[in-house]
PDB file of N, CA and C in Angstrom:
ATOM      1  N   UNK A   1       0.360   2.115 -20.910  1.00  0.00           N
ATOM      2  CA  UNK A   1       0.363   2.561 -19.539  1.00  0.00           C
ATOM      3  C   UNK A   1      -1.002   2.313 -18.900  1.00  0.00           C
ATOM      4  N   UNK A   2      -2.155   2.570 -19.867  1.00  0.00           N
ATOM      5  CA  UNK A   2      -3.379   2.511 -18.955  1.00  0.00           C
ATOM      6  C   UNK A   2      -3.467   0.777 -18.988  1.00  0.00           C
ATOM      7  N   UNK A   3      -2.855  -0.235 -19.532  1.00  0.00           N
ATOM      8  CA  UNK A   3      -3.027  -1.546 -19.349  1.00  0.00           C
ATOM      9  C   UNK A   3      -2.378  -1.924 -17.912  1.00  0.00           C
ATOM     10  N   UNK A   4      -1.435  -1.383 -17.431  1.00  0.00           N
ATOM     11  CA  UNK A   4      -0.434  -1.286 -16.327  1.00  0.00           C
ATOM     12  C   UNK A   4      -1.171  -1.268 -15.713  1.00  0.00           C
ATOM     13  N   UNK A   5      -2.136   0.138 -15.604  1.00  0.00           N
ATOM     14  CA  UNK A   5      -2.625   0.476 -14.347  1.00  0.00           C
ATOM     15  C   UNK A   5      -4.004  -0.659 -14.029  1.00  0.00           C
ATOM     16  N   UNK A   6      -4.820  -1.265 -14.956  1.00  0.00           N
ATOM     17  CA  UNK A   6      -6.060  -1.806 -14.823  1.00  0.00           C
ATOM     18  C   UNK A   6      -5.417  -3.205 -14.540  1.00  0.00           C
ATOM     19  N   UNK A   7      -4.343  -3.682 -15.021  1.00  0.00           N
ATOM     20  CA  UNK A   7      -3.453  -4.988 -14.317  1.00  0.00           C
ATOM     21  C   UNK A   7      -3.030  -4.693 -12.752  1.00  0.00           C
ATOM     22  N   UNK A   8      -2.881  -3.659 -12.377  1.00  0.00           N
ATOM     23  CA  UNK A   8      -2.614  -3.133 -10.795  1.00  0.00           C
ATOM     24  C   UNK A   8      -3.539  -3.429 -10.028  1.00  0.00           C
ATOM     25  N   UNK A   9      -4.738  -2.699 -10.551  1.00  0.00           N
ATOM     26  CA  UNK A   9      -6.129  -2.348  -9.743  1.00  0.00           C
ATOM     27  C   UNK A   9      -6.962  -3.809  -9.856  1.00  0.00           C
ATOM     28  N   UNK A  10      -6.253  -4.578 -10.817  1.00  0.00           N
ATOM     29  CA  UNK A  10      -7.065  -6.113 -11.067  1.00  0.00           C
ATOM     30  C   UNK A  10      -6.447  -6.959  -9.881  1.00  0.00           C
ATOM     31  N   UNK A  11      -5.155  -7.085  -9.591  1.00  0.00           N
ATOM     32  CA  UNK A  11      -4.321  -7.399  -8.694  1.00  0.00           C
ATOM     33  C   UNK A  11      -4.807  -7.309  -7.558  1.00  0.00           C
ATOM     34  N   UNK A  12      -4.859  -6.149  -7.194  1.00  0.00           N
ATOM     35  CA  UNK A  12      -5.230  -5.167  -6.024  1.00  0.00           C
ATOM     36  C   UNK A  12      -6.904  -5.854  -5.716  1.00  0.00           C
ATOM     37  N   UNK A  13      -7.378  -5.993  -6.921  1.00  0.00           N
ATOM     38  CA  UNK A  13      -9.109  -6.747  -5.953  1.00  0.00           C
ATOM     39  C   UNK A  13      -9.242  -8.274  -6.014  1.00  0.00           C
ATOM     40  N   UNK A  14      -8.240  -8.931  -7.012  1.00  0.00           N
ATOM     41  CA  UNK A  14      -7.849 -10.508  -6.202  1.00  0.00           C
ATOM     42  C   UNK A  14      -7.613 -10.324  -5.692  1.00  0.00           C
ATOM     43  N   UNK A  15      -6.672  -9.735  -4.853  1.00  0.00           N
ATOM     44  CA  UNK A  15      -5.251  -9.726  -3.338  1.00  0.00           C
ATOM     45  C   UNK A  15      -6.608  -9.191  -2.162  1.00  0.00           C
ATOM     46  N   UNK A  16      -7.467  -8.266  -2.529  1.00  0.00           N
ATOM     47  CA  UNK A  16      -8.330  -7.968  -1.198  1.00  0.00           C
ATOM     48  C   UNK A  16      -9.294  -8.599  -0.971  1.00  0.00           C
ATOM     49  N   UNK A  17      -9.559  -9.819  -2.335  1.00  0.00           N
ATOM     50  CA  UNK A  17     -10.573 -10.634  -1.982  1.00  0.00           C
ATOM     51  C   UNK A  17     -10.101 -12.382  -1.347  1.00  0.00           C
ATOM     52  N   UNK A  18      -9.024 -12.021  -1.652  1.00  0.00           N
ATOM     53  CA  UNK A  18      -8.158 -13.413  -1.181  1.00  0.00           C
ATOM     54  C   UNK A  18      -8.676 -13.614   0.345  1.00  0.00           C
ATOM     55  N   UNK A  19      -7.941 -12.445   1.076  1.00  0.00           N
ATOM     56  CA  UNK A  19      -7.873 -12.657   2.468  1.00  0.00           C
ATOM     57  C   UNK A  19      -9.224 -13.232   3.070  1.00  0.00           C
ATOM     58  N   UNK A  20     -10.800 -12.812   2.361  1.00  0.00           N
ATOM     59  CA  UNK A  20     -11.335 -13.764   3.313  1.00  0.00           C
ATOM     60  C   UNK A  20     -11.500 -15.347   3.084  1.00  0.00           C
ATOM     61  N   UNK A  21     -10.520 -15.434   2.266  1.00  0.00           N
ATOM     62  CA  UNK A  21     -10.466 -16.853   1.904  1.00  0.00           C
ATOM     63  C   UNK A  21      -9.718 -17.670   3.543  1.00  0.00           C
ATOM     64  N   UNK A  22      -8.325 -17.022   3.792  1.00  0.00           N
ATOM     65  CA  UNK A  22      -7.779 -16.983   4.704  1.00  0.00           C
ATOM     66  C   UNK A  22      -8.369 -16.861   6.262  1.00  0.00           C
ATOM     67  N   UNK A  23      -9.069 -16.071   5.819  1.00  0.00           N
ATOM     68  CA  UNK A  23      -9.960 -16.148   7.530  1.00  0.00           C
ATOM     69  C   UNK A  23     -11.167 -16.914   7.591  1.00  0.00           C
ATOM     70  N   UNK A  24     -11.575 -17.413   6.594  1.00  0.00           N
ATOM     71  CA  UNK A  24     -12.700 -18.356   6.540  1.00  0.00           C
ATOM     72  C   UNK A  24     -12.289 -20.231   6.711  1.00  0.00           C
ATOM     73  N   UNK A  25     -11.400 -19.955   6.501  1.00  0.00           N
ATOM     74  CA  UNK A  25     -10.280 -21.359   6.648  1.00  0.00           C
ATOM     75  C   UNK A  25      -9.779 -21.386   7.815  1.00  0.00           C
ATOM     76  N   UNK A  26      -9.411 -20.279   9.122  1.00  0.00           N
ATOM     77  CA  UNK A  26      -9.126 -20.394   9.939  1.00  0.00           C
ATOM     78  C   UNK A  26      -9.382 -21.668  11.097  1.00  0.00           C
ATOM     79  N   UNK A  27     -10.494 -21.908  11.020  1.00  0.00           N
ATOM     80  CA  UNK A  27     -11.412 -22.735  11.779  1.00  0.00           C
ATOM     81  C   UNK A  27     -11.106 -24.248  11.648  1.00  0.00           C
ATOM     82  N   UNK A  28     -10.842 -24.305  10.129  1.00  0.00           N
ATOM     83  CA  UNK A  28     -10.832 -25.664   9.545  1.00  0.00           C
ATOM     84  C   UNK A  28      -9.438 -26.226   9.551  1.00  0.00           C
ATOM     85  N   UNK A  29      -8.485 -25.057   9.749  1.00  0.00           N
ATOM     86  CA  UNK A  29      -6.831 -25.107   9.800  1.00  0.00           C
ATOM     87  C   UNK A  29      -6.772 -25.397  10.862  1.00  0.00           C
ATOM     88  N   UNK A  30      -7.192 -24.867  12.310  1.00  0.00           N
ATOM     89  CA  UNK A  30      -6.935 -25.283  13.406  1.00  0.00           C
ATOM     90  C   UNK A  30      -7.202 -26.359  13.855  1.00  0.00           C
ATOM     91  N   UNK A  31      -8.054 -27.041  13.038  1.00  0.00           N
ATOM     92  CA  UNK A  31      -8.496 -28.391  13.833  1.00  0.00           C
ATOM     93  C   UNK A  31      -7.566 -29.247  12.954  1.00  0.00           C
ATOM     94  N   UNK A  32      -7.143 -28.841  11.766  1.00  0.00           N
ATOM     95  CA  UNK A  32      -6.089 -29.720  11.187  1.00  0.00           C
ATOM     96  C   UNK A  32      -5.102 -29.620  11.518  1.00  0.00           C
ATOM     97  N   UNK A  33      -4.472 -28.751  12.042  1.00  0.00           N
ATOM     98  CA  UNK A  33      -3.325 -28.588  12.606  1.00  0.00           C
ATOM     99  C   UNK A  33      -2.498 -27.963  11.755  1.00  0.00           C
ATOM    100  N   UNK A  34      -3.026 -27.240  10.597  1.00  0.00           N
ATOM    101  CA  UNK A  34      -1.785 -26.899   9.320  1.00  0.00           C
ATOM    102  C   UNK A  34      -2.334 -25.629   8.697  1.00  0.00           C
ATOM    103  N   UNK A  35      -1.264 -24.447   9.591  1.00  0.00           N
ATOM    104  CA  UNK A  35      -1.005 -23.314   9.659  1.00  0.00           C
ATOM    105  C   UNK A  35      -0.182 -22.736   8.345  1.00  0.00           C
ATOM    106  N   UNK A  36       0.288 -23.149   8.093  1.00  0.00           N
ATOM    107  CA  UNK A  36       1.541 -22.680   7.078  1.00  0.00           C
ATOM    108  C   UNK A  36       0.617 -21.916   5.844  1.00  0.00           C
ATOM    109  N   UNK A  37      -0.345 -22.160   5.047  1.00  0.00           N
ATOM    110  CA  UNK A  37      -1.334 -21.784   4.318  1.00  0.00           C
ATOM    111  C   UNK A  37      -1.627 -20.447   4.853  1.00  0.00           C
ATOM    112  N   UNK A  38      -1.813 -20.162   6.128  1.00  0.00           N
ATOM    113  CA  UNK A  38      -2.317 -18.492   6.740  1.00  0.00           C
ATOM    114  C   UNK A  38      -1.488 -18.074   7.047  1.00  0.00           C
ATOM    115  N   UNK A  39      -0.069 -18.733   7.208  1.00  0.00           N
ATOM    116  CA  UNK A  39       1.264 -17.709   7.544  1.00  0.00           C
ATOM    117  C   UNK A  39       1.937 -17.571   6.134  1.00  0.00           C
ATOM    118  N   UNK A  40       1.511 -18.495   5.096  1.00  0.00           N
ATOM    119  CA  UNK A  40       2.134 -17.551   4.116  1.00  0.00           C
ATOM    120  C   UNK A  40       0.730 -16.409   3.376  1.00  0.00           C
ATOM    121  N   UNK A  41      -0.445 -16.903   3.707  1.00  0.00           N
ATOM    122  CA  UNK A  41      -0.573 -15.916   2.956  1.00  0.00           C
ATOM    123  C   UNK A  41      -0.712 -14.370   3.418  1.00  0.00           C
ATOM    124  N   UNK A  42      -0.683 -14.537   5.047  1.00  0.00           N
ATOM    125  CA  UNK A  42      -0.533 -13.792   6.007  1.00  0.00           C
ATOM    126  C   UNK A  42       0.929 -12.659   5.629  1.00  0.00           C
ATOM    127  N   UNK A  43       1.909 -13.206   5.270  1.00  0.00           N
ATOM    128  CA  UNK A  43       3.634 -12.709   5.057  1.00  0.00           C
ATOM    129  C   UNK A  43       3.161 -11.981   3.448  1.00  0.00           C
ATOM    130  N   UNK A  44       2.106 -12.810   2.600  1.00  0.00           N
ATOM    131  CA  UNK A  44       2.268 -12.138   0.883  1.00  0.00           C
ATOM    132  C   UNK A  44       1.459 -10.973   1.357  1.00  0.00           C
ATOM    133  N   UNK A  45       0.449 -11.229   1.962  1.00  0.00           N
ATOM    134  CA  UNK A  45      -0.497  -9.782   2.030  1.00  0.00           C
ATOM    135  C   UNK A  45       0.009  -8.975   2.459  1.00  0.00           C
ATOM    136  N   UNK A  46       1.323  -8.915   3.281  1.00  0.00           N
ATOM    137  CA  UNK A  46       2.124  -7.788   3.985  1.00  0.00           C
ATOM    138  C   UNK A  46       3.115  -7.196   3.088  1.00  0.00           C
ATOM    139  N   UNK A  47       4.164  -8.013   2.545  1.00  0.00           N
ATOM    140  CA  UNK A  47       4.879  -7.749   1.452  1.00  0.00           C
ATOM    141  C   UNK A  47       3.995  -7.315   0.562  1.00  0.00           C
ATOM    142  N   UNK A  48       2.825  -7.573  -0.222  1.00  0.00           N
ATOM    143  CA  UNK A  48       2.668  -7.031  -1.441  1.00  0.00           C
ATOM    144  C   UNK A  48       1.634  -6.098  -0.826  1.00  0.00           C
ATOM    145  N   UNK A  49       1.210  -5.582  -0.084  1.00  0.00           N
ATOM    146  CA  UNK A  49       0.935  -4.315   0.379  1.00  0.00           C
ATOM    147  C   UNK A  49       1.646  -3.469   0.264  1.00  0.00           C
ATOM    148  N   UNK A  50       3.251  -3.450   1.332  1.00  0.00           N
ATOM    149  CA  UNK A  50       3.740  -2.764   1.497  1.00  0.00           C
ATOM    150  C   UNK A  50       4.816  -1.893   0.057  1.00  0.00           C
ATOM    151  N   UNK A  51       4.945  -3.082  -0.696  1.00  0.00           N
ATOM    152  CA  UNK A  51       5.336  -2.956  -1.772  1.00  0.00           C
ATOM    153  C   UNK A  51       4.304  -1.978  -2.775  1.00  0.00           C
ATOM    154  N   UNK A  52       3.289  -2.157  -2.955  1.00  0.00           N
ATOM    155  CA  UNK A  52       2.343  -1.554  -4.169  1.00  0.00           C
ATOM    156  C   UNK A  52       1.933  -0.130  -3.096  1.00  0.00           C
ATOM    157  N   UNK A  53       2.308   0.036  -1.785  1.00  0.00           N
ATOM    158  CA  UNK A  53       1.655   1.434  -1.303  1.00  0.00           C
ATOM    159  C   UNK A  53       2.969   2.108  -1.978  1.00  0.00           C
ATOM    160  N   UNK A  54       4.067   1.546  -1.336  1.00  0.00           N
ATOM    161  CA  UNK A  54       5.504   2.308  -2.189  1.00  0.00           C
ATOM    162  C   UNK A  54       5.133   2.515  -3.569  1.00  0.00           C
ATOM    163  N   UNK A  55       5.288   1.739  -4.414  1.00  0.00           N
ATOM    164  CA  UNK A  55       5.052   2.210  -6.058  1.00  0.00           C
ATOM    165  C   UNK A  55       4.148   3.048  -5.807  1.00  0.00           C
ATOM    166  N   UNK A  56       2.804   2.939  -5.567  1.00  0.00           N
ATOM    167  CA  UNK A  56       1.662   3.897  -5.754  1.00  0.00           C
ATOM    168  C   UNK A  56       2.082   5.692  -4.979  1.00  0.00           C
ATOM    169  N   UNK A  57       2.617   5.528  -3.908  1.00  0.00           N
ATOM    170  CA  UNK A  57       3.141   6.745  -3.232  1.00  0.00           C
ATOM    171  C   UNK A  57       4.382   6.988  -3.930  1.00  0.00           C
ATOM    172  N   UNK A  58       4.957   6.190  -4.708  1.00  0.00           N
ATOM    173  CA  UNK A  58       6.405   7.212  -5.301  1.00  0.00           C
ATOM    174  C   UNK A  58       6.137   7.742  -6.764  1.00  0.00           C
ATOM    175  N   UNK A  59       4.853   7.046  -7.352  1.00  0.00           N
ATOM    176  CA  UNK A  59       4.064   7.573  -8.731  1.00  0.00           C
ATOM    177  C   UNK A  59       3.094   9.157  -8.680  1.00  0.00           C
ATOM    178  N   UNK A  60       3.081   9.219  -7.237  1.00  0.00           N
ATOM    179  CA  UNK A  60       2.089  10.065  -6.983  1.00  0.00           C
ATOM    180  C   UNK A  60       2.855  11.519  -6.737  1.00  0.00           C
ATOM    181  N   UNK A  61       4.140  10.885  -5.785  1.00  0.00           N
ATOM    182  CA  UNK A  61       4.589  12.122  -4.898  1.00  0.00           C
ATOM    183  C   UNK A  61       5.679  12.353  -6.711  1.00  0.00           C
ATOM    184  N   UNK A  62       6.458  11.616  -7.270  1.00  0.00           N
ATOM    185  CA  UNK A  62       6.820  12.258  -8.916  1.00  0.00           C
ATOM    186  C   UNK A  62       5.986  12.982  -9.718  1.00  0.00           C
ATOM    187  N   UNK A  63       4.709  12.452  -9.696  1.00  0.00           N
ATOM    188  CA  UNK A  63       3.782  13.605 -10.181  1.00  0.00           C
ATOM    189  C   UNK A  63       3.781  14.849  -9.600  1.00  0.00           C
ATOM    190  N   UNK A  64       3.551  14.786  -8.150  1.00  0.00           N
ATOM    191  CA  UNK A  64       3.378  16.005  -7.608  1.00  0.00           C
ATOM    192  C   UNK A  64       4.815  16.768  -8.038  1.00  0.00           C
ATOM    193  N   UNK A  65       5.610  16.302  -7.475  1.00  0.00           N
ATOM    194  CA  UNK A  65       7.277  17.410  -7.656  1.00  0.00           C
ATOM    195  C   UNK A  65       7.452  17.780  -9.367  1.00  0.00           C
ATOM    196  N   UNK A  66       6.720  16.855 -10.523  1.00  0.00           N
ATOM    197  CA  UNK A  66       6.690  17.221 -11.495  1.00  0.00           C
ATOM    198  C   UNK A  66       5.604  18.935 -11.724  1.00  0.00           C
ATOM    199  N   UNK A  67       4.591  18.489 -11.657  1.00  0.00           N
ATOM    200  CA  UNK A  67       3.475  19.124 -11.341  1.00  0.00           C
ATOM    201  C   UNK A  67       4.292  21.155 -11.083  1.00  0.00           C
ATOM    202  N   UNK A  68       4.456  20.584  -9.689  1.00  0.00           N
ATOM    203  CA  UNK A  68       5.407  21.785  -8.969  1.00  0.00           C
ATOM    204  C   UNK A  68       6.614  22.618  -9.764  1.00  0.00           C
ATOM    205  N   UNK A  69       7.103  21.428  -9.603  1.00  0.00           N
ATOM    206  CA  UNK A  69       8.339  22.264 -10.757  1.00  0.00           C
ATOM    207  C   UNK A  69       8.054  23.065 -11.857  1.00  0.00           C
ATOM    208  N   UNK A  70       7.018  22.442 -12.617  1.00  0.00           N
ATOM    209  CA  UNK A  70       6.482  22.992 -13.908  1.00  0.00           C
ATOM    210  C   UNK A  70       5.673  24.175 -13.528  1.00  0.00           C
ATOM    211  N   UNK A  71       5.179  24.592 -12.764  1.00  0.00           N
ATOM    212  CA  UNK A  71       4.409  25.620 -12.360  1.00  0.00           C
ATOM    213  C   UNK A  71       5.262  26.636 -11.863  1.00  0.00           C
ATOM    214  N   UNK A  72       5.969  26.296 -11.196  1.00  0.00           N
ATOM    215  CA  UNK A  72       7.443  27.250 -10.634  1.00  0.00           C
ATOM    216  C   UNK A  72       8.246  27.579 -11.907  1.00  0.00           C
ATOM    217  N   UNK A  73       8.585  26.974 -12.904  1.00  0.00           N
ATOM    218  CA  UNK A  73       9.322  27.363 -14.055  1.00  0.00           C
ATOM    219  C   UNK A  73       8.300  28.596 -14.646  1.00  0.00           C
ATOM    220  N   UNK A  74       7.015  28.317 -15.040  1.00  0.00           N
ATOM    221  CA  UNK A  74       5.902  28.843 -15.533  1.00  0.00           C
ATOM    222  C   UNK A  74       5.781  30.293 -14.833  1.00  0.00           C
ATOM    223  N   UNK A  75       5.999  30.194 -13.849  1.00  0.00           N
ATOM    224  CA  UNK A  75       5.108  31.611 -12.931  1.00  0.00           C
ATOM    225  C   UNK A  75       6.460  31.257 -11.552  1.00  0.00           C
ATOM    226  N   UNK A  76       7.805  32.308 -11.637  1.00  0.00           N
ATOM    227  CA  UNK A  76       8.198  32.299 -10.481  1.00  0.00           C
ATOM    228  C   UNK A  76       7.898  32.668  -9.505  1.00  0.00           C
ATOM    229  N   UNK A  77       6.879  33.581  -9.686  1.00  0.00           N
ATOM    230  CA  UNK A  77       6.507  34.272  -8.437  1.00  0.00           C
ATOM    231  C   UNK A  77       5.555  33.487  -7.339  1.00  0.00           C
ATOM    232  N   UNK A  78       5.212  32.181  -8.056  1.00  0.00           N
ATOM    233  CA  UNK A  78       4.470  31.733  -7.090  1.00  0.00           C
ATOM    234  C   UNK A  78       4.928  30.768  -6.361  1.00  0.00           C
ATOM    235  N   UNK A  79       6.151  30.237  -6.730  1.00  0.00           N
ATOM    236  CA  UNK A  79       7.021  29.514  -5.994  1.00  0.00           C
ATOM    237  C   UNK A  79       6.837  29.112  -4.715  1.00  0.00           C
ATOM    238  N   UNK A  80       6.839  29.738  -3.749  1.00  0.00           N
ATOM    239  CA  UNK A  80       6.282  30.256  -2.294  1.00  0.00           C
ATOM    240  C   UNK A  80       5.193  29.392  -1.984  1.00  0.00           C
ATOM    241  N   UNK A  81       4.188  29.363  -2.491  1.00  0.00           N
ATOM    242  CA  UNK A  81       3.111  28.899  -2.090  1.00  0.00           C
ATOM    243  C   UNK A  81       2.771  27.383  -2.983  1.00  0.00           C
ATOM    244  N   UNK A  82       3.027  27.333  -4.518  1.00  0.00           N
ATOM    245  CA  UNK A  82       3.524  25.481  -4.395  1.00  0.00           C
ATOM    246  C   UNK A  82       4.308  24.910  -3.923  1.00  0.00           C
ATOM    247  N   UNK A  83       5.463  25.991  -3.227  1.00  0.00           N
ATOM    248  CA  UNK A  83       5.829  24.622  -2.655  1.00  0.00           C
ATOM    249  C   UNK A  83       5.744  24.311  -1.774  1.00  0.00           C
ATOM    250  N   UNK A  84       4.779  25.158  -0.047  1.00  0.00           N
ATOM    251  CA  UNK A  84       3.672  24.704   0.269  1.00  0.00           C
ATOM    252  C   UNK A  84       3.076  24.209   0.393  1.00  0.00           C
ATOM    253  N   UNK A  85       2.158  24.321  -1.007  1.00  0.00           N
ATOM    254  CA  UNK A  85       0.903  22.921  -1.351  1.00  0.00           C
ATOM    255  C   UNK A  85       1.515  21.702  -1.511  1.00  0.00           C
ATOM    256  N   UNK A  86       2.993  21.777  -2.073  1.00  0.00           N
ATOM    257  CA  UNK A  86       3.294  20.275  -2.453  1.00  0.00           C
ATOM    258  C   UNK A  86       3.695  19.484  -1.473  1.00  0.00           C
ATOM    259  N   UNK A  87       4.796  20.232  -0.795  1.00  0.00           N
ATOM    260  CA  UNK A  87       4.831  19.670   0.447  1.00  0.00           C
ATOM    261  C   UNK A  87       3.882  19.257   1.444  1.00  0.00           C
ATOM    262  N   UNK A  88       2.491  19.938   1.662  1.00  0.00           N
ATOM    263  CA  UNK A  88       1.447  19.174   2.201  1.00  0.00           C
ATOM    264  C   UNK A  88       1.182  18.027   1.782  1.00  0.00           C
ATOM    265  N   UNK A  89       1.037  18.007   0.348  1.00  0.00           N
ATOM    266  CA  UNK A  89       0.215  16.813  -0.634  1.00  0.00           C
ATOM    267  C   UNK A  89       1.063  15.772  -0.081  1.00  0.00           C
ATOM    268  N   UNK A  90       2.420  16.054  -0.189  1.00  0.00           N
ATOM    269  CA  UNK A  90       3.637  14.735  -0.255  1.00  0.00           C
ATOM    270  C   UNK A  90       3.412  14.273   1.357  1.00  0.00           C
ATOM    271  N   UNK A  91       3.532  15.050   2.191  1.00  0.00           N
ATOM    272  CA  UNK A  91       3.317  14.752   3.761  1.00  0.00           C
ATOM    273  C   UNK A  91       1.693  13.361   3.420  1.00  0.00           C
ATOM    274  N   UNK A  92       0.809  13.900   2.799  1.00  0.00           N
ATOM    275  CA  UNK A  92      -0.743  13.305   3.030  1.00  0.00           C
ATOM    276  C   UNK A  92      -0.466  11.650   2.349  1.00  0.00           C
ATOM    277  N   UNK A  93       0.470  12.240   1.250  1.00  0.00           N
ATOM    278  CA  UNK A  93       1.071  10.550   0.527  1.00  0.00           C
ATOM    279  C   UNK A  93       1.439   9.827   1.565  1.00  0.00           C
ATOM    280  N   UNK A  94       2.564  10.668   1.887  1.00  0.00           N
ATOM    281  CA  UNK A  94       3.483   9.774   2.775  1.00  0.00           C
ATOM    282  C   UNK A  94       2.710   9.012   3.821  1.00  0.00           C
ATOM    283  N   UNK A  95       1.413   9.643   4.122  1.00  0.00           N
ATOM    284  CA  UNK A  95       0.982   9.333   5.648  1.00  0.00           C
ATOM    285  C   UNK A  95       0.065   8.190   5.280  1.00  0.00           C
ATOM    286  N   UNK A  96      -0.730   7.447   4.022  1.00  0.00           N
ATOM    287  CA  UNK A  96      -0.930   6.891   3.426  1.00  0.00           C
ATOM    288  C   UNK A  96      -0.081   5.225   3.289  1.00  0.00           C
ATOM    289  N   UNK A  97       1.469   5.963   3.088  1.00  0.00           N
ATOM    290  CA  UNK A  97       2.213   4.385   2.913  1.00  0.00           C
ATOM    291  C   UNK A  97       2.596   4.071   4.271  1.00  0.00           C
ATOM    292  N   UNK A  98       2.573   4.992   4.888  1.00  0.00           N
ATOM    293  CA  UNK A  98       2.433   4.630   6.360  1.00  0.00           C
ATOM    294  C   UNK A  98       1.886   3.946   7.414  1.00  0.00           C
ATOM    295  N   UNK A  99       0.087   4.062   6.879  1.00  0.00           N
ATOM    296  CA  UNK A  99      -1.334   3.412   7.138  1.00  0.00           C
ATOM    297  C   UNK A  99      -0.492   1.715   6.837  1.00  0.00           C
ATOM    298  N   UNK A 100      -0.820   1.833   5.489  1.00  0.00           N
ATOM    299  CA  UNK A 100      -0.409   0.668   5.192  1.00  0.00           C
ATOM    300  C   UNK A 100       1.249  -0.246   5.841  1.00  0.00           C
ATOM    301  N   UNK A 101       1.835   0.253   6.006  1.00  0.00           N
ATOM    302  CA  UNK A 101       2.969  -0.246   6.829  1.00  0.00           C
ATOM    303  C   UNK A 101       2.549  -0.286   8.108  1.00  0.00           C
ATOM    304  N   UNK A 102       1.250   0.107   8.844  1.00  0.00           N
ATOM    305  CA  UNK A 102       1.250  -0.192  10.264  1.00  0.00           C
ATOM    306  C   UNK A 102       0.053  -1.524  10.186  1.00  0.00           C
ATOM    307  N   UNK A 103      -0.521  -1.306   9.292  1.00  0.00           N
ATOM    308  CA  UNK A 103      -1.496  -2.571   9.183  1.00  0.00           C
ATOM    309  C   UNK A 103      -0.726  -3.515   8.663  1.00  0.00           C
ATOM    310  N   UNK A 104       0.581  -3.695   8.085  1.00  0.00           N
ATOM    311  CA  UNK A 104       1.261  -4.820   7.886  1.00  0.00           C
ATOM    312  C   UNK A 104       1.626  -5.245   8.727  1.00  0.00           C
ATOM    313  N   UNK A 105       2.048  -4.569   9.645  1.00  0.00           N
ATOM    314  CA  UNK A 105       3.044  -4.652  10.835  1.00  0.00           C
ATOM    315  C   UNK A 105       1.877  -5.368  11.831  1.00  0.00           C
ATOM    316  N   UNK A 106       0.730  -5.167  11.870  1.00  0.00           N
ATOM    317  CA  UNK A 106      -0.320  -6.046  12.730  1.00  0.00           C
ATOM    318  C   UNK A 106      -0.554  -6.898  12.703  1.00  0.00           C
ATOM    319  N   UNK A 107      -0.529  -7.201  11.340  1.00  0.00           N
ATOM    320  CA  UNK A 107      -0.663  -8.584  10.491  1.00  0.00           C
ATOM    321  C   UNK A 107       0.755  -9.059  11.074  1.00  0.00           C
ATOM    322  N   UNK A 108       1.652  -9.047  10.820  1.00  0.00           N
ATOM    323  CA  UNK A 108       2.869  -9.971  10.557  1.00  0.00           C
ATOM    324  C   UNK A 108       2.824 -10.362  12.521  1.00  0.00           C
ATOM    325  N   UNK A 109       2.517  -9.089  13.238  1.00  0.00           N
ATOM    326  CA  UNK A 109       2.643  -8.779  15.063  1.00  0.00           C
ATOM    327  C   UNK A 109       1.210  -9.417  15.550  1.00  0.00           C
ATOM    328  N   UNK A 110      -0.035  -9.728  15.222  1.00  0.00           N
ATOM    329  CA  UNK A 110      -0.612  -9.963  16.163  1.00  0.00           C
ATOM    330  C   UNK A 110      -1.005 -10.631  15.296  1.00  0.00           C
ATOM    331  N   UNK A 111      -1.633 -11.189  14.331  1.00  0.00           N
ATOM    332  CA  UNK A 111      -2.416 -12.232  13.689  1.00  0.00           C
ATOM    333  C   UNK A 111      -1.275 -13.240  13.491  1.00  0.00           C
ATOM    334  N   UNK A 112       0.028 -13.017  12.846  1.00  0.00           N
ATOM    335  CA  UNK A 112       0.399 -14.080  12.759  1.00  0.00           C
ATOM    336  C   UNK A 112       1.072 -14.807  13.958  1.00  0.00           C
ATOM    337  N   UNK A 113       0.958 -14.646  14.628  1.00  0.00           N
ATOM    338  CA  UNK A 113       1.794 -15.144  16.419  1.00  0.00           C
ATOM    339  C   UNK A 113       0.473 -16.146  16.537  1.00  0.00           C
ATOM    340  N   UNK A 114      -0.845 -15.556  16.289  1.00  0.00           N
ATOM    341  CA  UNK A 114      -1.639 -16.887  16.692  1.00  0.00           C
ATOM    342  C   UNK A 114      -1.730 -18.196  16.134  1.00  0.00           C
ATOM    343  N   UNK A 115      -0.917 -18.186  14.744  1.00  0.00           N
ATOM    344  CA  UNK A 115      -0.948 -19.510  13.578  1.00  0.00           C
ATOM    345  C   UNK A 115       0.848 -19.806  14.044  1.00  0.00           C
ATOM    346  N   UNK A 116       1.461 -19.286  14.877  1.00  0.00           N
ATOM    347  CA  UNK A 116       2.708 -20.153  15.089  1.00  0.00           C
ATOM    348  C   UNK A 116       2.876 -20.783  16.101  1.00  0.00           C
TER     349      UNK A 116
END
């Protein structure tokens, strides 16, 4: 499992170091006339964003409802107030894969309209 995760996070800093590959080429694409190179890698950075915020927010918010549950089995009386906290936590996830789905959505809406 911890090989999983350091293959993720390895992923995750090729994929964020890619893009200024992409915008540094901009210049040199336009005078060539050949876009297709920044609209696909423009479309992968969106898809595999949007994709790895999902995994990462549905690993997180299972922990949490795990987490919860187990504490509620443990101590009923406190029920009330994890589930509360969890429900905040899960709202703060959620708002997270969200970020990332609106910065895809910029990418795919305003950067890529200028390479078509």
């Amino acid at each position: 499992m911890k090989r999983l995760y350091l293959a993720l996070i390895g992923l995750a800093v090729i994929l964020s170091g890619s893009g200024s590959l992409a915008w540094a080429a901009e210049e040199a694409s336009r005078s060539a006339g050949n876009n297709s190179l920044i609209l696909a890698a423009i479309f992968l950075a969106s898809g595999l964003g949007v994709g790895l915020a999902a995994v990462g927010v549905g690993v997180g918010q299972g922990n949490a409802v795990r987490g919860a549950c187990d504490g509620m089995a443990r101590n009923p009386g406190m029920a009330g107030k994890l589930m509360t906290t969890m429900l905040l936590g899960l709202a703060i996830m959620e708002a997270l894969a969200i970020y990332t789905l609106v910065i895809a959505l910029m990418l795919l809406f305003m950067f890529a309209d200028k390479f078509m």
